[in-house]
N, C-alpha and C. Protein backbone atom coordinates (compact mmCIF):
# COMPACT_ATOMS: atom_id res chain seq x y z
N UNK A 1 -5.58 13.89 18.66
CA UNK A 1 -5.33 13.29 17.36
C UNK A 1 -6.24 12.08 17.18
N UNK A 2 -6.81 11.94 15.98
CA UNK A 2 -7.77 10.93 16.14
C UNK A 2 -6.61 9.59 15.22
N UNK A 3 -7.27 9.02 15.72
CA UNK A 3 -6.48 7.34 15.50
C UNK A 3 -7.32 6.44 14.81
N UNK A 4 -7.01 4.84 14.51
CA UNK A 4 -8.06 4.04 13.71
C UNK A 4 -7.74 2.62 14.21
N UNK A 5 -8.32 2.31 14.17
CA UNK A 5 -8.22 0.42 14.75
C UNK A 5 -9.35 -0.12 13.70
N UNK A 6 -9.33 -1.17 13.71
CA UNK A 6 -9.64 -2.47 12.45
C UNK A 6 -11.24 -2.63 13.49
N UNK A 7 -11.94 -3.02 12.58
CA UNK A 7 -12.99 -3.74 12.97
C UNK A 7 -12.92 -5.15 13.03
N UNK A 8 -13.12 -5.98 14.12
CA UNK A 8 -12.71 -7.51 13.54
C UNK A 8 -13.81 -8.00 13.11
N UNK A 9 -14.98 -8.08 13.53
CA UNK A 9 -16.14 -8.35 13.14
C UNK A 9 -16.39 -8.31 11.80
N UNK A 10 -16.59 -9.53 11.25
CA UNK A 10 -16.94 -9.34 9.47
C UNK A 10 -18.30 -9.64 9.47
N UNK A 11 -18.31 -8.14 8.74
CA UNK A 11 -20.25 -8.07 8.36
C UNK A 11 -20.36 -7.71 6.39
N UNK A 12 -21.33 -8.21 6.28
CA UNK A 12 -21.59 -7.56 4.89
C UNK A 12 -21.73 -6.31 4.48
N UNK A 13 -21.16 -5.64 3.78
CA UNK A 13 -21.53 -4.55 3.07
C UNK A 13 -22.00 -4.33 1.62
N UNK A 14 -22.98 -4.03 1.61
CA UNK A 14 -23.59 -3.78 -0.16
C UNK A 14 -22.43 -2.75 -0.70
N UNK A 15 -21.89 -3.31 -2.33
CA UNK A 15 -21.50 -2.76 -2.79
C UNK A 15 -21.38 -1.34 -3.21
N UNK A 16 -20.65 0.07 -3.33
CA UNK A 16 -20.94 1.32 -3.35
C UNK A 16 -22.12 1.87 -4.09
N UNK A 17 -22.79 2.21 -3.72
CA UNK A 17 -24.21 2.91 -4.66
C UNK A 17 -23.91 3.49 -5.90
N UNK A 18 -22.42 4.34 -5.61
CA UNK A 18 -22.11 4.82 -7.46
C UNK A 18 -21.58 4.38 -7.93
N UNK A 19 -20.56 3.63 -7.71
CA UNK A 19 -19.52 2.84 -8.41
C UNK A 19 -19.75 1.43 -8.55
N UNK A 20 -20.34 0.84 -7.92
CA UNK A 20 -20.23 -0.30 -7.41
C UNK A 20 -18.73 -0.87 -7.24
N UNK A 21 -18.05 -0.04 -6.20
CA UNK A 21 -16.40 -1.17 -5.62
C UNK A 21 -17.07 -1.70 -4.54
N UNK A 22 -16.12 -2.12 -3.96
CA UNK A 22 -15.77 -2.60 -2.31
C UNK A 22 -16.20 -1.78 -1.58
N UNK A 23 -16.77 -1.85 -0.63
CA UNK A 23 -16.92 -0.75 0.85
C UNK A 23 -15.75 -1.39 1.74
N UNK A 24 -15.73 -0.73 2.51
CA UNK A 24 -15.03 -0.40 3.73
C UNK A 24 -15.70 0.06 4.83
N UNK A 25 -15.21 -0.59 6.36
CA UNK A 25 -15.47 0.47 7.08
C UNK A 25 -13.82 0.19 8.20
N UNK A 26 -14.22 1.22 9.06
CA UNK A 26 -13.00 1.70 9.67
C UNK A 26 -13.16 2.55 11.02
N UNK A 27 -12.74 1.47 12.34
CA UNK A 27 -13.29 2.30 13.23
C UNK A 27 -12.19 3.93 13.47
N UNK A 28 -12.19 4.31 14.72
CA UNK A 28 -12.30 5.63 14.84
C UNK A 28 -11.88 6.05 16.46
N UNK A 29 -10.91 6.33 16.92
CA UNK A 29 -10.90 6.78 18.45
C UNK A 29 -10.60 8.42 17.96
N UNK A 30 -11.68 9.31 18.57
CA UNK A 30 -11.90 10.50 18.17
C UNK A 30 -12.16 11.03 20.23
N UNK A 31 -10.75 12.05 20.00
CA UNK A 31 -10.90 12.74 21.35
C UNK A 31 -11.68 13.46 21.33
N UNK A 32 -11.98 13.56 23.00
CA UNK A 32 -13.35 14.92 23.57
C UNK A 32 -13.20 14.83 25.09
N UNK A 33 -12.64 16.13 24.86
CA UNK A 33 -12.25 16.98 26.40
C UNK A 33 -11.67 15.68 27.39
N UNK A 34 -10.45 15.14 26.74
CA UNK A 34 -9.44 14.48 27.85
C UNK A 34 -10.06 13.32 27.88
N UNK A 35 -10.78 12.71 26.97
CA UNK A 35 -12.09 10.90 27.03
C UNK A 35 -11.33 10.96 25.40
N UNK A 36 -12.16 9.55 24.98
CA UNK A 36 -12.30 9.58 23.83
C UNK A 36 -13.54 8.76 23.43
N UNK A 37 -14.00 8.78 22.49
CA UNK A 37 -14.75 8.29 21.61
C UNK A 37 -15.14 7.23 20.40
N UNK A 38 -15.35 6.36 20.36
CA UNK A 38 -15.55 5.46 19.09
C UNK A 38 -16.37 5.84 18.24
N UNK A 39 -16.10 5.92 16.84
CA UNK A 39 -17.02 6.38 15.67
C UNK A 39 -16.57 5.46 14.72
N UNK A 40 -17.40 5.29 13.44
CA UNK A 40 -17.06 4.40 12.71
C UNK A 40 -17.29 5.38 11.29
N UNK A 41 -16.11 4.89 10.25
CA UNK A 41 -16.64 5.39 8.85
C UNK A 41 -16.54 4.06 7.99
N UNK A 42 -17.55 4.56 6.70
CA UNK A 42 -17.53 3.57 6.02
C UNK A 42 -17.33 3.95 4.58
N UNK A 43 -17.33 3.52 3.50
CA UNK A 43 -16.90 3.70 2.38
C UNK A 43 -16.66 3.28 1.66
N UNK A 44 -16.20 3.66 0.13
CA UNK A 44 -15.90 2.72 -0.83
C UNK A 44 -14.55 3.11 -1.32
N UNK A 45 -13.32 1.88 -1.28
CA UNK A 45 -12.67 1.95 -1.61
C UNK A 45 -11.86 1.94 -2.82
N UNK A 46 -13.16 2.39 -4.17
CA UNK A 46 -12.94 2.09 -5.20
C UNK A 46 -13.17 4.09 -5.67
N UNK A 47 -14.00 4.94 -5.04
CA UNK A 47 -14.47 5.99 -5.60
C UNK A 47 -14.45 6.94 -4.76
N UNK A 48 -14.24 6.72 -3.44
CA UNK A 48 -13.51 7.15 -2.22
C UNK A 48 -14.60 7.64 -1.23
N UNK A 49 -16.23 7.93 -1.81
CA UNK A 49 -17.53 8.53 -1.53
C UNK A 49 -17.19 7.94 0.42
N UNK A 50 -17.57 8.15 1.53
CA UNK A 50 -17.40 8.06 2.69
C UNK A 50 -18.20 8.70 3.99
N UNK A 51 -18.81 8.28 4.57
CA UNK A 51 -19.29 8.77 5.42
C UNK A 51 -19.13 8.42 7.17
N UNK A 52 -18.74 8.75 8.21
CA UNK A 52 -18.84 8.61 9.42
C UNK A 52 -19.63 8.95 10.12
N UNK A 53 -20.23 7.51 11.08
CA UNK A 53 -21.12 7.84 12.07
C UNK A 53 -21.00 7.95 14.02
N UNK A 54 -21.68 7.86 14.51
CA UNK A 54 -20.94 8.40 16.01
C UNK A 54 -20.84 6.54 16.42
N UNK A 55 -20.83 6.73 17.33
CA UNK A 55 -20.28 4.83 18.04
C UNK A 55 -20.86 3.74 18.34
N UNK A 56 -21.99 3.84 17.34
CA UNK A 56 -23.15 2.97 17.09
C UNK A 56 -22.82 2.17 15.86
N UNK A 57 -22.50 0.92 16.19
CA UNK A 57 -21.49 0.41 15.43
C UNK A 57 -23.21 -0.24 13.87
N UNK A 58 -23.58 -1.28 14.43
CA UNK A 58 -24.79 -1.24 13.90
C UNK A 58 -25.27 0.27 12.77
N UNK A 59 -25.47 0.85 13.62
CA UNK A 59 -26.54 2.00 12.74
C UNK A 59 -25.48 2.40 11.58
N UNK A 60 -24.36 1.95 11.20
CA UNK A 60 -23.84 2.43 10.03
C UNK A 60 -23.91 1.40 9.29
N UNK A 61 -23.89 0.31 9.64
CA UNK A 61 -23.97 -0.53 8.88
C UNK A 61 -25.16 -0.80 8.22
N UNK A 62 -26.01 -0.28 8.83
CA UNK A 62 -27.42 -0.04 8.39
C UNK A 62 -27.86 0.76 7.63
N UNK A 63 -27.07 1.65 8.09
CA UNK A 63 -27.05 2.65 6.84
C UNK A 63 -26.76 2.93 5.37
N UNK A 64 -25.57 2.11 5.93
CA UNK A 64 -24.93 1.95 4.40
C UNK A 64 -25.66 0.86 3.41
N UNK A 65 -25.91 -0.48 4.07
CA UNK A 65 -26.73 -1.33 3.56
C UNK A 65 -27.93 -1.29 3.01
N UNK A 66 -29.16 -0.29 3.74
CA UNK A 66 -30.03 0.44 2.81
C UNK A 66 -30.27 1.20 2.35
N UNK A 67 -29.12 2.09 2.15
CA UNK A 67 -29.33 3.08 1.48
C UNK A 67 -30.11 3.39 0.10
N UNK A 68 -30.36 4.47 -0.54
CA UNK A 68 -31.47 4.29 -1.50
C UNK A 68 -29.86 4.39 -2.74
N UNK A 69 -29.94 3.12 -3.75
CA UNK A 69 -29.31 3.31 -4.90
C UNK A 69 -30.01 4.68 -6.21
C-alpha cells in the first residue's frame, strides 16, 4: 500500500502552467518486493493536473519549475 508523508523542506514552486493555482508536492513511500521507495508528486491544487517522479527529490522540483508554459 503506498502511503504519504509531508515534505518539510519549503521550496518554491511556480504557479500551475494552466490554471495558474497553488502547486503542491507530496512525498510518497511506494513498495517494491518487501523495501520501499521514496517518490515525490507534485501538482496543482487548484486544477488537479499532477505528476510523480522517482526519489530524486530535486529533479521534480525542477521540473515543475521549468517547465515550458
Amino acid at each position: 500500500m503506498v502511503g504519504t508523508f509531508e515534505v518539510d523542506e519549503k521550496i518554491y514552486l511556480e504557479p500551475c502552467p494552466f490554471c495558474g493555482g497553488e502547486a503542491y508536492i507530496t512525498g510518497l513511500f511506494i513498495p517494491v518486493n518487501g523495501d520501499e521507495i521514496n517518490a515525490y508528486a507534485v501538482g496543482c491544487e487548484k486544477c488537479g493536473i499532477s505528476f510523480m517522479e522517482d526519489w530524486i527529490y530535486d529533479n521534480i522540483v525542477k521540473k515543475w519549475n521549468t517547465r515550458i508554459q
